[in-house]
PDB file of N, CA and C in Angstrom:
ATOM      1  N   UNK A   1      82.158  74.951  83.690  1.00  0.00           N
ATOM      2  CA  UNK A   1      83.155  74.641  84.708  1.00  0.00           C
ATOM      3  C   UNK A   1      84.136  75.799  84.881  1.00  0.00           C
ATOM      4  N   UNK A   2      84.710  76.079  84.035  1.00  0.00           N
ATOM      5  CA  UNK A   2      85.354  77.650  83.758  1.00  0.00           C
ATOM      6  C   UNK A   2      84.665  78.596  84.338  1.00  0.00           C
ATOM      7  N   UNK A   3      83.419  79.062  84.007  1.00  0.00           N
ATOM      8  CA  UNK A   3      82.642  80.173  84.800  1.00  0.00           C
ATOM      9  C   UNK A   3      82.818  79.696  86.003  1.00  0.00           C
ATOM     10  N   UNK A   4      82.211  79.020  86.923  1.00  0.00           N
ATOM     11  CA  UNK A   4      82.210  78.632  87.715  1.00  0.00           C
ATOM     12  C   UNK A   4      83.848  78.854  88.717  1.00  0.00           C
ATOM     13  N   UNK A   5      84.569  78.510  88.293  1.00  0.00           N
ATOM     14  CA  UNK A   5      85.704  78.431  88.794  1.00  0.00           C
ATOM     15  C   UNK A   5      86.288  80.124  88.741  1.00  0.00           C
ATOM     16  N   UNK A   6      86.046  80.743  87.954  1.00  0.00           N
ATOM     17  CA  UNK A   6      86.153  81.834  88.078  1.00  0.00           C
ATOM     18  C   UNK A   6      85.499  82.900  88.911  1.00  0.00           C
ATOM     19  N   UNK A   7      83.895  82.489  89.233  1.00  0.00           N
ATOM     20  CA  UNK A   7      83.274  83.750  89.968  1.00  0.00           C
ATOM     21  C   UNK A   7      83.438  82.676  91.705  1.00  0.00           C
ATOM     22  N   UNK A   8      84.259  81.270  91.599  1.00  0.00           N
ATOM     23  CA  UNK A   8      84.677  81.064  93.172  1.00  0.00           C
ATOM     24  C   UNK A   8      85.895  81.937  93.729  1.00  0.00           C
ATOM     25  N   UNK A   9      87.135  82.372  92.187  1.00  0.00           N
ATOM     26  CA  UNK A   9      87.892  82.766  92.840  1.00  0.00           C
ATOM     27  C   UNK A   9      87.432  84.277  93.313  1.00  0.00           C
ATOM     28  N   UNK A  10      86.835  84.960  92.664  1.00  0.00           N
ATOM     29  CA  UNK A  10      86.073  86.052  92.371  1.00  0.00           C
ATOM     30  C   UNK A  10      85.987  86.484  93.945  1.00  0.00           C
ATOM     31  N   UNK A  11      84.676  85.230  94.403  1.00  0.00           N
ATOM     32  CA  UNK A  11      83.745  85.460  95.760  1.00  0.00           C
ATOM     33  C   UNK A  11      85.047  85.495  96.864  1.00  0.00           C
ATOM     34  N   UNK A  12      86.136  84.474  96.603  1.00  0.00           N
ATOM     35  CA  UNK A  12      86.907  84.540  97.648  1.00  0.00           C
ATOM     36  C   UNK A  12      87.856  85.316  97.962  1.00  0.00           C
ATOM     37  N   UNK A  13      87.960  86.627  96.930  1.00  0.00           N
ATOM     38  CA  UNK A  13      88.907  87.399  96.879  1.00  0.00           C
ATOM     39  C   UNK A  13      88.502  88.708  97.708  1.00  0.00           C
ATOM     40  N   UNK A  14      86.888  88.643  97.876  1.00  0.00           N
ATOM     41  CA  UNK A  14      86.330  89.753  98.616  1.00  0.00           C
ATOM     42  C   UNK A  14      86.775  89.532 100.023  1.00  0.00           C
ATOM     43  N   UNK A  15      87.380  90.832 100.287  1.00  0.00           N
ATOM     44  CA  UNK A  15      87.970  91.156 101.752  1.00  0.00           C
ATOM     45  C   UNK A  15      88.895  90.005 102.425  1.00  0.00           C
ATOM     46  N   UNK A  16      89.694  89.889 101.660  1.00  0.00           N
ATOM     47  CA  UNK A  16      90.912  89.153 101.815  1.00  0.00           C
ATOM     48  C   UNK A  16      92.341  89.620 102.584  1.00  0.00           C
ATOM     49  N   UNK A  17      92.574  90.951 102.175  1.00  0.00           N
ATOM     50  CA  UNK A  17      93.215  91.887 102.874  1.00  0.00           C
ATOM     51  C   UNK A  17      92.718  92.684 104.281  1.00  0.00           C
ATOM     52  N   UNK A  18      91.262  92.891 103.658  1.00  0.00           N
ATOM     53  CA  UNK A  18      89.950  93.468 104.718  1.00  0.00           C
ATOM     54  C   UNK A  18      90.327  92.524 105.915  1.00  0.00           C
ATOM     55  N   UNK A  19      90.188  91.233 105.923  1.00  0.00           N
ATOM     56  CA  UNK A  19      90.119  90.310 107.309  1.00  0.00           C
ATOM     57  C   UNK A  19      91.513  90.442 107.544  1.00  0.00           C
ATOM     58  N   UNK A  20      92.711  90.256 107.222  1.00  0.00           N
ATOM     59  CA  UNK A  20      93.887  89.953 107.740  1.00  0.00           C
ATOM     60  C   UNK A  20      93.949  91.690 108.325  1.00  0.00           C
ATOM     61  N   UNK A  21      93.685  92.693 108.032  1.00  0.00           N
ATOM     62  CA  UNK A  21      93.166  93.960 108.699  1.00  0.00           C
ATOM     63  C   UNK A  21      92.606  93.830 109.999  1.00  0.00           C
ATOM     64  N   UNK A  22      91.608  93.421 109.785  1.00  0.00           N
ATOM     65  CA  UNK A  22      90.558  93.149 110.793  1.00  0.00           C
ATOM     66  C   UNK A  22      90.972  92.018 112.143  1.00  0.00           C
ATOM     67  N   UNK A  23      92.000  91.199 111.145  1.00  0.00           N
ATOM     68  CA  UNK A  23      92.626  90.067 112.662  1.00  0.00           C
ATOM     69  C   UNK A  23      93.836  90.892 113.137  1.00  0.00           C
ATOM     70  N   UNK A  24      94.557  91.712 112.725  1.00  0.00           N
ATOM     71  CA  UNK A  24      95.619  91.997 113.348  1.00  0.00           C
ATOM     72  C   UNK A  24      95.046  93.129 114.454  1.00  0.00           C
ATOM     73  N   UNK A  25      94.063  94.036 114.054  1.00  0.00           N
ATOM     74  CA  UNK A  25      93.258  94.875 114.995  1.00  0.00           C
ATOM     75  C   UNK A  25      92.802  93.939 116.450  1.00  0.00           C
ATOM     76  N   UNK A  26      91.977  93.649 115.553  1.00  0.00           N
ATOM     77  CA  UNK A  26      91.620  92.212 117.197  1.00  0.00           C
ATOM     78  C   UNK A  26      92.778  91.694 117.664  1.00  0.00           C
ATOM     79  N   UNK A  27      93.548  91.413 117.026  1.00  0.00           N
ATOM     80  CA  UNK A  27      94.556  90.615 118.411  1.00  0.00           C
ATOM     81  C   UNK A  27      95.386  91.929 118.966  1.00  0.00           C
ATOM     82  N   UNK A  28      95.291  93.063 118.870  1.00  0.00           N
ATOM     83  CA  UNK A  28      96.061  94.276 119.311  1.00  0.00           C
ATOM     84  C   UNK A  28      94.585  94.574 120.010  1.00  0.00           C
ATOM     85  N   UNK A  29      93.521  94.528 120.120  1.00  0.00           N
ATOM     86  CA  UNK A  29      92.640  95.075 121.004  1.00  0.00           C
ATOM     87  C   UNK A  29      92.978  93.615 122.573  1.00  0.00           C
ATOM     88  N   UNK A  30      92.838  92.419 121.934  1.00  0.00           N
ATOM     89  CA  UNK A  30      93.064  91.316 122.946  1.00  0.00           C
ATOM     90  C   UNK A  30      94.592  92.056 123.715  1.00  0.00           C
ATOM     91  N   UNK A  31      95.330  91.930 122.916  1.00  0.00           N
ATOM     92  CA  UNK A  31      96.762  92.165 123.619  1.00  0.00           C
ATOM     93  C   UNK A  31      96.509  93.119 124.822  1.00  0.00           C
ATOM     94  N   UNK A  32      95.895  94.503 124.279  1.00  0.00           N
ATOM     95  CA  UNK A  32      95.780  95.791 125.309  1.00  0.00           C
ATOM     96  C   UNK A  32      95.144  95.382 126.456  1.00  0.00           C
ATOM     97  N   UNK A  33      93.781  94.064 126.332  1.00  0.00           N
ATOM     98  CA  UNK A  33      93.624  93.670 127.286  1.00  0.00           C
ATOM     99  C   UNK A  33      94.011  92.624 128.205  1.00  0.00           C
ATOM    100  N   UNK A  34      95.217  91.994 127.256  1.00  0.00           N
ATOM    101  CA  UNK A  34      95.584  91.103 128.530  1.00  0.00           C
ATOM    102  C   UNK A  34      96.876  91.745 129.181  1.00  0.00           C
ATOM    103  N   UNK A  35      97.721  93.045 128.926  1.00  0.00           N
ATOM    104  CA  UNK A  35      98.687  93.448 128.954  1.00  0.00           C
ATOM    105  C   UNK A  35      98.145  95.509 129.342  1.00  0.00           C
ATOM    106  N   UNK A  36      97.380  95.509 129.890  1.00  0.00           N
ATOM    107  CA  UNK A  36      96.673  97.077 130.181  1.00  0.00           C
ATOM    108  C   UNK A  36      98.265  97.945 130.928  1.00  0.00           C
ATOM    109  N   UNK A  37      98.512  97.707 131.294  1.00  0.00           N
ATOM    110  CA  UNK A  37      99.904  98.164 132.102  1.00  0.00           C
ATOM    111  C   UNK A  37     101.066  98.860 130.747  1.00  0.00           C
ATOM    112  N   UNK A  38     101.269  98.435 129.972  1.00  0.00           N
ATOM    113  CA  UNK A  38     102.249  98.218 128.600  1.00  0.00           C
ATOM    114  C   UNK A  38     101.526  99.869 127.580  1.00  0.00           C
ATOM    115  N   UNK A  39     102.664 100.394 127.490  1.00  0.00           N
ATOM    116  CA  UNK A  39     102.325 101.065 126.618  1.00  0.00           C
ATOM    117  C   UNK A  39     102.266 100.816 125.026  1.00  0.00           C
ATOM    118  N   UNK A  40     101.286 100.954 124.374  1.00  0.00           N
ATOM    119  CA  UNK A  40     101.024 100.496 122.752  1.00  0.00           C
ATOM    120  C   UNK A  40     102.485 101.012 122.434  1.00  0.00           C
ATOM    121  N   UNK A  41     103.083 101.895 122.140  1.00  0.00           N
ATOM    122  CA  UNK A  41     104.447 101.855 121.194  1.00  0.00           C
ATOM    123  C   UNK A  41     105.668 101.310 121.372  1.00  0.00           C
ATOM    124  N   UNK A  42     105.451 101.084 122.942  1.00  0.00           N
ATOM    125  CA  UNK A  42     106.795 100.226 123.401  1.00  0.00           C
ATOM    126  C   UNK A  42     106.663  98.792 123.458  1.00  0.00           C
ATOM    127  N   UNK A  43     105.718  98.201 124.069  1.00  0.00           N
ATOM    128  CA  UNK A  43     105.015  96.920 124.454  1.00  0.00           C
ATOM    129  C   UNK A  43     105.879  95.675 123.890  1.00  0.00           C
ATOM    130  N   UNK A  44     106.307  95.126 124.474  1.00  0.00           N
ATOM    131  CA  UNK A  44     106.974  93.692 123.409  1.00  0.00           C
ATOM    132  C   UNK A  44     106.053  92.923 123.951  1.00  0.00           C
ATOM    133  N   UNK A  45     105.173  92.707 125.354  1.00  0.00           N
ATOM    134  CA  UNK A  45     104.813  91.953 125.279  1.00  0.00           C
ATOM    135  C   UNK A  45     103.221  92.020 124.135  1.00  0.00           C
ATOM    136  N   UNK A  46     103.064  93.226 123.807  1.00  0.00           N
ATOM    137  CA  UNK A  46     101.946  93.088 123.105  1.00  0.00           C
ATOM    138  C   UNK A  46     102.638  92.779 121.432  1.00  0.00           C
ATOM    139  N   UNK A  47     103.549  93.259 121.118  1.00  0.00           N
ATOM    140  CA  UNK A  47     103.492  92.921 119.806  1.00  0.00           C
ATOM    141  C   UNK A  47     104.189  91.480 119.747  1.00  0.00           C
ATOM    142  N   UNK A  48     104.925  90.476 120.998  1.00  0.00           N
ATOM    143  CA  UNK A  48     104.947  89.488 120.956  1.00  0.00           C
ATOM    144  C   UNK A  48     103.638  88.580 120.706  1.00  0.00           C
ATOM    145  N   UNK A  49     102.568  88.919 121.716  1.00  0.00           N
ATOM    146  CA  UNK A  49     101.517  88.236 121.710  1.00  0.00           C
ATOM    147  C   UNK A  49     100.414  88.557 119.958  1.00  0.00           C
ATOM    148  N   UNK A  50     100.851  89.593 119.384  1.00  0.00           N
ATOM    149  CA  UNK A  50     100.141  90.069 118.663  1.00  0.00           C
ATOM    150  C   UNK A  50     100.916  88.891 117.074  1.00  0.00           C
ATOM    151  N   UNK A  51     102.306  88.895 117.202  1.00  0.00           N
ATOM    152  CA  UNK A  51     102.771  87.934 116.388  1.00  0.00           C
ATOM    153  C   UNK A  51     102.794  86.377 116.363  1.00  0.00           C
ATOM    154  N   UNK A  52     102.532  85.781 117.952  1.00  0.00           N
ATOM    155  CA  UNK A  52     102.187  84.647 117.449  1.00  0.00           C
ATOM    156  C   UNK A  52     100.697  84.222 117.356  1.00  0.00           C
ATOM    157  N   UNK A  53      99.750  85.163 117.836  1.00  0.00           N
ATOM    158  CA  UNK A  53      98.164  85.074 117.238  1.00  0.00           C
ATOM    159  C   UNK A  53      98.455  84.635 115.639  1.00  0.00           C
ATOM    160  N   UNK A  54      99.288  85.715 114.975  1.00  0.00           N
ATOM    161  CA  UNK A  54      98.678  85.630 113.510  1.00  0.00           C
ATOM    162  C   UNK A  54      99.468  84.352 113.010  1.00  0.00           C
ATOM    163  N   UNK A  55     100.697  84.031 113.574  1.00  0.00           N
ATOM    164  CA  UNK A  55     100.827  82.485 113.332  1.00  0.00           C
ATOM    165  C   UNK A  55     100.200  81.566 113.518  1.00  0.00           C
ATOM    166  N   UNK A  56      99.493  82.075 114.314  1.00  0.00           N
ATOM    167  CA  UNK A  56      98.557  80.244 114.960  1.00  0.00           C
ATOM    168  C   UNK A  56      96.960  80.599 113.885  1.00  0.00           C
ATOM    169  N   UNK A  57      96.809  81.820 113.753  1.00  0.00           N
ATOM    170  CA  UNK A  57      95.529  81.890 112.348  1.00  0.00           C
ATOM    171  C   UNK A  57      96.122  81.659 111.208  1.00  0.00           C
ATOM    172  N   UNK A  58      97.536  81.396 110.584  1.00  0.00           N
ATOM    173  CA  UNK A  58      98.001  80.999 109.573  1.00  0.00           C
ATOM    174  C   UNK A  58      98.552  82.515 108.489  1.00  0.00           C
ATOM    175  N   UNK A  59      99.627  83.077 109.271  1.00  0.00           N
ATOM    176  CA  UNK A  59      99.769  84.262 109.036  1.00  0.00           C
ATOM    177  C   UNK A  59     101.525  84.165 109.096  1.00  0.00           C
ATOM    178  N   UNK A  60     102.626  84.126 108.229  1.00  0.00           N
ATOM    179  CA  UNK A  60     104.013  84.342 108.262  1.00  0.00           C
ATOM    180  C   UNK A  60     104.463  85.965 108.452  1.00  0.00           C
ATOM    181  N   UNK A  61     105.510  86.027 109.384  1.00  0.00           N
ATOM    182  CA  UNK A  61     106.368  86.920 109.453  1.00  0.00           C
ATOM    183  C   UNK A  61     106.777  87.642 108.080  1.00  0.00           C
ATOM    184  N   UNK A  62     106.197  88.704 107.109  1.00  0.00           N
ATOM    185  CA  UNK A  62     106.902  88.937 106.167  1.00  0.00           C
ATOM    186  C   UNK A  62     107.646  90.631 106.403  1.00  0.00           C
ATOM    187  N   UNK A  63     108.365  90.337 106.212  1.00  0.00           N
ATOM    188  CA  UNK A  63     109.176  92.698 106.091  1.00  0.00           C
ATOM    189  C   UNK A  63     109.538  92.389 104.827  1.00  0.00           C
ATOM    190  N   UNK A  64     109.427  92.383 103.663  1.00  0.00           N
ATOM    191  CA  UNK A  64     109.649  92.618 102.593  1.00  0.00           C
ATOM    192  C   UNK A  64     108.890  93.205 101.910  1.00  0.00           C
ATOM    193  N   UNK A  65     107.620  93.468 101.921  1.00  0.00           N
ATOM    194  CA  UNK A  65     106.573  94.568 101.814  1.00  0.00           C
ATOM    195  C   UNK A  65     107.087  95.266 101.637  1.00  0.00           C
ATOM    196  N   UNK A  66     106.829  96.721 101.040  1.00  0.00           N
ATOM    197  CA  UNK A  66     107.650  98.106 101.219  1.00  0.00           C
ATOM    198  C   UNK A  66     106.586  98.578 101.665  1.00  0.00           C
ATOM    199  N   UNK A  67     105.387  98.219 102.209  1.00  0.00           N
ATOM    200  CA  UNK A  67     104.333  98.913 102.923  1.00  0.00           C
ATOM    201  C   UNK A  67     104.575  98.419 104.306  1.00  0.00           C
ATOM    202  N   UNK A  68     105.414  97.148 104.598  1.00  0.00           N
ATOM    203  CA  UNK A  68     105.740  96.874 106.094  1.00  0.00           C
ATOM    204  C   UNK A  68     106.593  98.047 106.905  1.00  0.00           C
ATOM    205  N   UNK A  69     106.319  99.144 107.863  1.00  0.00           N
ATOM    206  CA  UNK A  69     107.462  99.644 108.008  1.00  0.00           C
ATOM    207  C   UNK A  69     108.087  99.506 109.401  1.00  0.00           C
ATOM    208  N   UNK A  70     108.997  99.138 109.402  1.00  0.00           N
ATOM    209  CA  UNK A  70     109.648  98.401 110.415  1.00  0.00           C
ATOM    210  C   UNK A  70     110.041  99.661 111.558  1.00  0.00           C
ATOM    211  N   UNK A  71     109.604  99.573 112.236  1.00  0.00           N
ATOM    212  CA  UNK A  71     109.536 100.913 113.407  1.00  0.00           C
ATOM    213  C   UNK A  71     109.250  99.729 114.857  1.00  0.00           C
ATOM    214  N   UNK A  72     109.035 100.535 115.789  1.00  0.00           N
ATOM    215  CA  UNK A  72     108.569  99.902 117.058  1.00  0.00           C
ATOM    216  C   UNK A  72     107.170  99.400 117.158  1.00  0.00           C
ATOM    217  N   UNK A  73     106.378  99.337 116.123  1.00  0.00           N
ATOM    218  CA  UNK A  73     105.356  99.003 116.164  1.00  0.00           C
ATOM    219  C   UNK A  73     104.679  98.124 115.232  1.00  0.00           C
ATOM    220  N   UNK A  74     105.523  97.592 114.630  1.00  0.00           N
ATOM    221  CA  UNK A  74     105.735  96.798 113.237  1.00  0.00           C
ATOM    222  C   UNK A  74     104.915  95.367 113.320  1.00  0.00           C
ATOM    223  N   UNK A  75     104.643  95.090 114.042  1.00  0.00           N
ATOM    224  CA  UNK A  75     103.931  93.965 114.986  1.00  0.00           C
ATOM    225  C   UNK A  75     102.411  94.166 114.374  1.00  0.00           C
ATOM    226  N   UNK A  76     101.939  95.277 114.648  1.00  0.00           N
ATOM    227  CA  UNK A  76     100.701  95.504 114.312  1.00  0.00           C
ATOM    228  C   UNK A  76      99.958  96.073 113.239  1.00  0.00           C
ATOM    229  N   UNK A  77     101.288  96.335 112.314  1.00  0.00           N
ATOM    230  CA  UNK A  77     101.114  96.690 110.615  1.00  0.00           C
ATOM    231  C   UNK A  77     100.748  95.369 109.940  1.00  0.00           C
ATOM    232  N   UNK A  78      99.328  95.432 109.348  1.00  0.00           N
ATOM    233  CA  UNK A  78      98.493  94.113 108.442  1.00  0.00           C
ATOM    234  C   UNK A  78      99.499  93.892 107.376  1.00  0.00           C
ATOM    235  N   UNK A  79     100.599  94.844 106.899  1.00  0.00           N
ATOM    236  CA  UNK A  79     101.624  94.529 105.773  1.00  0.00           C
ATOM    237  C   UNK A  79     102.615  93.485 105.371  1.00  0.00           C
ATOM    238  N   UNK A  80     102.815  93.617 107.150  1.00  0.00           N
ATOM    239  CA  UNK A  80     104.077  92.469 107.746  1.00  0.00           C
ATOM    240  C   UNK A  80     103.455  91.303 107.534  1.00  0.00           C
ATOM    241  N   UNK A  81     102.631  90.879 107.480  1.00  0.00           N
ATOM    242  CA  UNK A  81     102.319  89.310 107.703  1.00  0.00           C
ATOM    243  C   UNK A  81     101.761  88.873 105.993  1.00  0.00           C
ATOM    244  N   UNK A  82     101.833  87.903 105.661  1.00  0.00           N
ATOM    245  CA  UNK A  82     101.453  87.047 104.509  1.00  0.00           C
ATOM    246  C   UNK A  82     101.109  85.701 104.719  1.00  0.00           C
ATOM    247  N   UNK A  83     100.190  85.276 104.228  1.00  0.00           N
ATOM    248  CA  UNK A  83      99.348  83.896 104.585  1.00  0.00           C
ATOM    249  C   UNK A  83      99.978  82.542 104.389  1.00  0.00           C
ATOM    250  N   UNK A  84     100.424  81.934 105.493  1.00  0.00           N
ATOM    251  CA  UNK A  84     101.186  80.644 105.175  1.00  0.00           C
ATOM    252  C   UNK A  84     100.612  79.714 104.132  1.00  0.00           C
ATOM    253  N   UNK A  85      99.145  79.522 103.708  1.00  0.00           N
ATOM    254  CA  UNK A  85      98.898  78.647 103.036  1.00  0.00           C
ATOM    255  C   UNK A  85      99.270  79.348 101.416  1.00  0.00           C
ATOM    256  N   UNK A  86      99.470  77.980 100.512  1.00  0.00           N
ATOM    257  CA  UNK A  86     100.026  78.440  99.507  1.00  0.00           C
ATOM    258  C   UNK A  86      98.605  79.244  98.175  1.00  0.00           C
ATOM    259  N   UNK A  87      97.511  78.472  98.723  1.00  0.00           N
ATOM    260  CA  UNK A  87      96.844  79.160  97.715  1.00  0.00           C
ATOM    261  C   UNK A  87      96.125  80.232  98.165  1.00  0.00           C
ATOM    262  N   UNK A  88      96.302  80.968  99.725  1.00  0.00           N
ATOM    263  CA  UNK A  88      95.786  81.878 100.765  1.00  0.00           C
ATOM    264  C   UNK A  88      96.895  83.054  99.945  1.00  0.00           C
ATOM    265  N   UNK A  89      98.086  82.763  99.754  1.00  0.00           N
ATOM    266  CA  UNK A  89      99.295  83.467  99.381  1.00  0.00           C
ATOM    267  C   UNK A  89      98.850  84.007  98.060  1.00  0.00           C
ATOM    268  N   UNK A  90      98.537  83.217  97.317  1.00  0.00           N
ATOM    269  CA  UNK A  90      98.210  83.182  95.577  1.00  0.00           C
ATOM    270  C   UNK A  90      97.254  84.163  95.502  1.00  0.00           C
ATOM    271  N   UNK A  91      96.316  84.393  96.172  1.00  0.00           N
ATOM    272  CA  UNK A  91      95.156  85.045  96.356  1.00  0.00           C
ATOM    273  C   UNK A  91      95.355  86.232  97.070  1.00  0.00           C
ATOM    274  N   UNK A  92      96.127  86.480  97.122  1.00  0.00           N
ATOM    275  CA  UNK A  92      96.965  87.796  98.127  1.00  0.00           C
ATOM    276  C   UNK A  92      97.101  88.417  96.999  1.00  0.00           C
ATOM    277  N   UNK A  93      98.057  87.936  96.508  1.00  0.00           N
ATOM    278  CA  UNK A  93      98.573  88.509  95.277  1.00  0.00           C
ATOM    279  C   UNK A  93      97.978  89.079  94.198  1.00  0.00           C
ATOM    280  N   UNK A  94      97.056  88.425  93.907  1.00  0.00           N
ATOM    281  CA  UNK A  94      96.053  88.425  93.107  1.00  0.00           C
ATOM    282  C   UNK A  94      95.443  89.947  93.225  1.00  0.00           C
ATOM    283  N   UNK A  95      94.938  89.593  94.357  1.00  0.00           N
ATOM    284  CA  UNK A  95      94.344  90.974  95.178  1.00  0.00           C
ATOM    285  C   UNK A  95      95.034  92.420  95.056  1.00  0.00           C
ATOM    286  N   UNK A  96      96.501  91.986  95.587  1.00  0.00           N
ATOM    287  CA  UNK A  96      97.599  93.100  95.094  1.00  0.00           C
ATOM    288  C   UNK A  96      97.440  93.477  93.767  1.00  0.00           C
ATOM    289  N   UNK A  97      97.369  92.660  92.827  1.00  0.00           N
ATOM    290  CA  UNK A  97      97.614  92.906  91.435  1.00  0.00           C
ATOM    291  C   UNK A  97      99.213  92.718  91.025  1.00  0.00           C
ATOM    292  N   UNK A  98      99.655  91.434  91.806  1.00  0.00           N
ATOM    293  CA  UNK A  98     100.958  90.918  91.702  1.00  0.00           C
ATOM    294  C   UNK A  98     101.089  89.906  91.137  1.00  0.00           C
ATOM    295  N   UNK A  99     100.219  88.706  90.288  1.00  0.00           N
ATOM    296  CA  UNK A  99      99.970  87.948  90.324  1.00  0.00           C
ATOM    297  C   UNK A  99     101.098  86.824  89.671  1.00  0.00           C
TER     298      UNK A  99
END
């Protein structure tokens, strides 16, 4: 039961950071296309639309990162955000080597 429970957390730890990467890219490729007019560094409406995507995939507002860096484009740094669910969070960490 122990093994077991260990190579689940194991499997689920692969590309954990990788996808929350990978969703903030996609919703900044969606944004450019629903917003083509907007320039990427200024855009509020893209990094508006780009911040409540990752809320509605289950993604919190975080700047406490020291890898978040808060500039005009902060919206689309994978740093800023941290996973609302609590054991999505746990597993973050983990990953970090924060645990």
């Amino acid at each position: 039961m122990n093994r077991a429970f260990i190579i689940l957390i194991a499997l689920s730890l692969s590309g954990c950071f990788a996808d929350q990467e990978q969703l903030v890219a996609s919703r900044e490729f969606d944004a450019l296309q629903n917003y083509p007019r907007e320039h990427l560094a200024t855009g509020a409406y893209i990094g508006d639309y780009i911040l409540s995507c990752m809320k509605a995939n289950g993604y919190d507002w975080n700047l406490i990162d020291k890898r978040c860096q808060v500039n005009t484009t902060v919206e689309r740094n994978p740093y800023c955000y941290t996973p609302n669910n609590w054991l999505d969070r746990l597993l973050n960490l983990i990953e970090e080597g924060k645990p």
